[in-house]
C-alpha atoms as a PDB file:
ATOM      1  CA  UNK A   1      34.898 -13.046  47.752  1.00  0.00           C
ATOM      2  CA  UNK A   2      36.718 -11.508  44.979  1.00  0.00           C
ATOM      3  CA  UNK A   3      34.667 -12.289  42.331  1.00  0.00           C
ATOM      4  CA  UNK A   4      31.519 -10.696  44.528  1.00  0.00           C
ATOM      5  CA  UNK A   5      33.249  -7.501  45.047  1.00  0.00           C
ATOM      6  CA  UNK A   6      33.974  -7.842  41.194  1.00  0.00           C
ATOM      7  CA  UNK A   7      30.486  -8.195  40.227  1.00  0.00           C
ATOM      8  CA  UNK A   8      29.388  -5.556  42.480  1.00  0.00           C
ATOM      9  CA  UNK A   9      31.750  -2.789  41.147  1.00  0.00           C
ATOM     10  CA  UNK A  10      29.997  -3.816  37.599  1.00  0.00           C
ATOM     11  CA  UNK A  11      27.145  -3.340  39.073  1.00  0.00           C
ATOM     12  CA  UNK A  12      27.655  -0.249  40.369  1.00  0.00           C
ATOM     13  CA  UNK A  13      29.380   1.111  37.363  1.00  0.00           C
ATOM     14  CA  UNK A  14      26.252   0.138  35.520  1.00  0.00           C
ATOM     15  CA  UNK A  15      23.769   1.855  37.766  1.00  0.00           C
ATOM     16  CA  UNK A  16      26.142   4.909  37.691  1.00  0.00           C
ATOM     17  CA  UNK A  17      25.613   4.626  34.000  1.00  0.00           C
ATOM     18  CA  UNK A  18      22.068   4.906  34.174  1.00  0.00           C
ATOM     19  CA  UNK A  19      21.024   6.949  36.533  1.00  0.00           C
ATOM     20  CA  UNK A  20      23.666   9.319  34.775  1.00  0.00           C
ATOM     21  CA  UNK A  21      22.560   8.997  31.510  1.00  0.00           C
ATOM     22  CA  UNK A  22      18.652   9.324  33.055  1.00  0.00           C
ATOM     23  CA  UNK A  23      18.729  12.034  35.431  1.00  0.00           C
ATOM     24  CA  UNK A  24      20.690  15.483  35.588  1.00  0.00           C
ATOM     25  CA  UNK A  25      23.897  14.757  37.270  1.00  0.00           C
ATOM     26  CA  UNK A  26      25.858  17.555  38.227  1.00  0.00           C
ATOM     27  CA  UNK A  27      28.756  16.548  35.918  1.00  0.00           C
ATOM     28  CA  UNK A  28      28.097  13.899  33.001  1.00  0.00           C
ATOM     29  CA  UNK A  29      31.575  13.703  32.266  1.00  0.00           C
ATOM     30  CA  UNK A  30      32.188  13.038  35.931  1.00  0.00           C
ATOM     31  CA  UNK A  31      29.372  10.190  35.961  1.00  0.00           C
ATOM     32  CA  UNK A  32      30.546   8.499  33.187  1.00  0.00           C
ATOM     33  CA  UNK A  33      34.285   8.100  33.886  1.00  0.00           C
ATOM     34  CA  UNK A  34      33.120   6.988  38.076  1.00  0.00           C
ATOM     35  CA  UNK A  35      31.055   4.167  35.782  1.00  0.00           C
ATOM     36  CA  UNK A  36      33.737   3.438  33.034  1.00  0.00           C
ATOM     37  CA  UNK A  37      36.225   3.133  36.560  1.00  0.00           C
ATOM     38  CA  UNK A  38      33.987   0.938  38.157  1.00  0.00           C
ATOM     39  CA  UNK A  39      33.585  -1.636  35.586  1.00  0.00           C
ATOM     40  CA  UNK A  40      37.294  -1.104  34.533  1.00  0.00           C
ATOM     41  CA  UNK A  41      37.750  -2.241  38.492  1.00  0.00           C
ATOM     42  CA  UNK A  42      35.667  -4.909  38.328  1.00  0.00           C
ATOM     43  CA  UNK A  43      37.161  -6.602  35.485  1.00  0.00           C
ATOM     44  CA  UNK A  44      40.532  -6.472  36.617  1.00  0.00           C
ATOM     45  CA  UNK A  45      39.281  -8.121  40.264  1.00  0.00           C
ATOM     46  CA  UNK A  46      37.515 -10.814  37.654  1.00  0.00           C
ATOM     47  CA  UNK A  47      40.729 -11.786  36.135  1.00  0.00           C
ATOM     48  CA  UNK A  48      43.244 -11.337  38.874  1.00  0.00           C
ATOM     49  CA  UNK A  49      40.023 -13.629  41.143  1.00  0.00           C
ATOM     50  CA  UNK A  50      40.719 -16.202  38.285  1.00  0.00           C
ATOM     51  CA  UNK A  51      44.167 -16.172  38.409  1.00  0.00           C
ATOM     52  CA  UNK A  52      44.410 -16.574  41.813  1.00  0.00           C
ATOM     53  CA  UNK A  53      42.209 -19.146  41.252  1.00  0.00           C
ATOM     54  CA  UNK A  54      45.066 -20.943  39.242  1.00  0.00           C
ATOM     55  CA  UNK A  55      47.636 -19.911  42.075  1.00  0.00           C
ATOM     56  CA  UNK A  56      49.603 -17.963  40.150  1.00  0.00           C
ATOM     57  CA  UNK A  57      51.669 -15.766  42.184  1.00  0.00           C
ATOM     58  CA  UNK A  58      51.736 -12.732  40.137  1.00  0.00           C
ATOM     59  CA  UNK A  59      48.552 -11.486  41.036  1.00  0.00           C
ATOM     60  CA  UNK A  60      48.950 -11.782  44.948  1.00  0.00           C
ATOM     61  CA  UNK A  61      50.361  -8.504  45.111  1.00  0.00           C
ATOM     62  CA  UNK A  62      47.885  -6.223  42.679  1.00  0.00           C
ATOM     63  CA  UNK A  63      45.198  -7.340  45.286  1.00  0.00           C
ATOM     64  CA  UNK A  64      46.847  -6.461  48.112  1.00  0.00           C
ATOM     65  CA  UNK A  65      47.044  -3.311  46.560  1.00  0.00           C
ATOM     66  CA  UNK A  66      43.728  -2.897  45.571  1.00  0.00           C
ATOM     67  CA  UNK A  67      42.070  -4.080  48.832  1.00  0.00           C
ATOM     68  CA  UNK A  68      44.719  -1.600  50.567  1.00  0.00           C
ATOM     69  CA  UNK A  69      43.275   1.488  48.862  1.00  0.00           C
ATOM     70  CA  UNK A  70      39.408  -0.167  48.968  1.00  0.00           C
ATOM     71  CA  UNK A  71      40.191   0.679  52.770  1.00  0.00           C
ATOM     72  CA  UNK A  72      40.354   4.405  52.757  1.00  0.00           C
ATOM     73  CA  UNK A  73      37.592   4.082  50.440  1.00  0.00           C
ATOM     74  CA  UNK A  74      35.364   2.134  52.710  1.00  0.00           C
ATOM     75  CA  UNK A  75      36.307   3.984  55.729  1.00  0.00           C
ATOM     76  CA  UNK A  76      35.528   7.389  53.774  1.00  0.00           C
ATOM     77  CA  UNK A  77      31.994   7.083  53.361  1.00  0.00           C
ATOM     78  CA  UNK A  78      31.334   4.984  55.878  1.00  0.00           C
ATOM     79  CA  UNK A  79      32.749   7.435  58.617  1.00  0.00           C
ATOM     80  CA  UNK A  80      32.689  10.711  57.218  1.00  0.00           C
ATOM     81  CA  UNK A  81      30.417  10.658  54.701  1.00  0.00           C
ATOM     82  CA  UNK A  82      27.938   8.816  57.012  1.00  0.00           C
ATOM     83  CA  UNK A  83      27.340   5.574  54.074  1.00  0.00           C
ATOM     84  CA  UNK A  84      27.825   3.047  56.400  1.00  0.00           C
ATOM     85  CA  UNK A  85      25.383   0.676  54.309  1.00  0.00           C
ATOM     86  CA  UNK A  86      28.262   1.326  51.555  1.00  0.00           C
ATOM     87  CA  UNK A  87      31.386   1.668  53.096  1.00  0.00           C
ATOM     88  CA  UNK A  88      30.797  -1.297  55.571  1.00  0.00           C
ATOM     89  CA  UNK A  89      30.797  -3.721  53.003  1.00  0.00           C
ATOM     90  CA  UNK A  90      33.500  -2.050  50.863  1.00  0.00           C
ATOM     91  CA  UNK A  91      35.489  -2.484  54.447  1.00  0.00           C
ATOM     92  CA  UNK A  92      34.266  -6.019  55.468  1.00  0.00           C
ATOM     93  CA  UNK A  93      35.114  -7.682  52.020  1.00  0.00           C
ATOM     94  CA  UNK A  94      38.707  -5.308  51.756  1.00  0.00           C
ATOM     95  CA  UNK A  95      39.729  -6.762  55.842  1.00  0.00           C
ATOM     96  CA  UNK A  96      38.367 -10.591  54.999  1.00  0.00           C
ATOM     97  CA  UNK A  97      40.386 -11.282  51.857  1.00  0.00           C
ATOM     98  CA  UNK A  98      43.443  -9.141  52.883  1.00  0.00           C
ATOM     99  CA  UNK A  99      43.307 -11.674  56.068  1.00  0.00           C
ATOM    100  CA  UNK A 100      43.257 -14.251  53.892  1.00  0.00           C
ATOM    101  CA  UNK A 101      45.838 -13.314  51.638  1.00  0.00           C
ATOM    102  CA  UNK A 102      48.121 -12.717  54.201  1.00  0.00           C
ATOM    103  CA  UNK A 103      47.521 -16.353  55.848  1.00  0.00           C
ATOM    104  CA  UNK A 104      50.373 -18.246  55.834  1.00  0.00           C
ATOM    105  CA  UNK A 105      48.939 -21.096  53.844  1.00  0.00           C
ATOM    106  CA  UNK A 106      47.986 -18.704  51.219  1.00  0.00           C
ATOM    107  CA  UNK A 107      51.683 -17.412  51.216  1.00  0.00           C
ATOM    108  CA  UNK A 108      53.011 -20.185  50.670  1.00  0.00           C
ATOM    109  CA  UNK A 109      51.032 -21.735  47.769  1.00  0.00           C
ATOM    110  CA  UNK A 110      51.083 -18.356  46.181  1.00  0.00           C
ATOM    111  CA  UNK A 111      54.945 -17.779  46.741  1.00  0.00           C
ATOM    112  CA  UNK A 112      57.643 -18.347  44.218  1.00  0.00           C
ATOM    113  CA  UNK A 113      58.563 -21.591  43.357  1.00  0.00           C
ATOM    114  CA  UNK A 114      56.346 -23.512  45.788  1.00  0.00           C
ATOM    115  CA  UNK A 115      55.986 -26.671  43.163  1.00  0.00           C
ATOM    116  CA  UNK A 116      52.243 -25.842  42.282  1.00  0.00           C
END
């Protein structure tokens, strides 16, 4: 599921790209860096989804933190900005791997010292 959500946030950064670099967005500056941070994103979900592949340990935690603050932005435009064909994905994928991160079997293979 991470590597989706990776590919998607390239996606998106590359659509950003283009529609900013094609049509009159309000700020260009503004498109460019929500692009450059969506790809940025993406890439680092691509490598930490590849080194959790290898159950390394180290990268539990920066996806736990980066599924934590996917939440607010899920929630945000699906609830108050009214996106829910944005946010509810954004919020599905965040809850789903969270829940399995926080599994007990995932714990433990991902947990110091576990004899991988």
């Amino acid at each position: 599921m991470l590597v989706v959500e990776a590919f998607a946030l390239g996606a998106l950064g590359v659509v950003v790209h283009v529609k900013a670099l094609t049509g009159s967005p309000s700020s260009l500056v503004f498109a460019v860096v929500a692009g450059l941070m969506a790809v940025g994103t993406g890439v680092v979900l691509l490598v930490l989804a590849r080194t959790l592949r290898r159950c390394r340990g180290w990268a539990y935690v920066p996806v736990i933190v980066l599924q934590g603050l996917a939440l607010p932005v899920g929630y945000s435009l699906a609830a108050e900005a009214g996106l829910w064909q944005y946010g509810g994905p954004v919020l599905v994928l965040a809850l789903a791997e969270l829940s399995l991160l926080v599994m007990p079997s995932s714990r433990r293979v991902l947990s110091p010292g576990s004899g991988r």
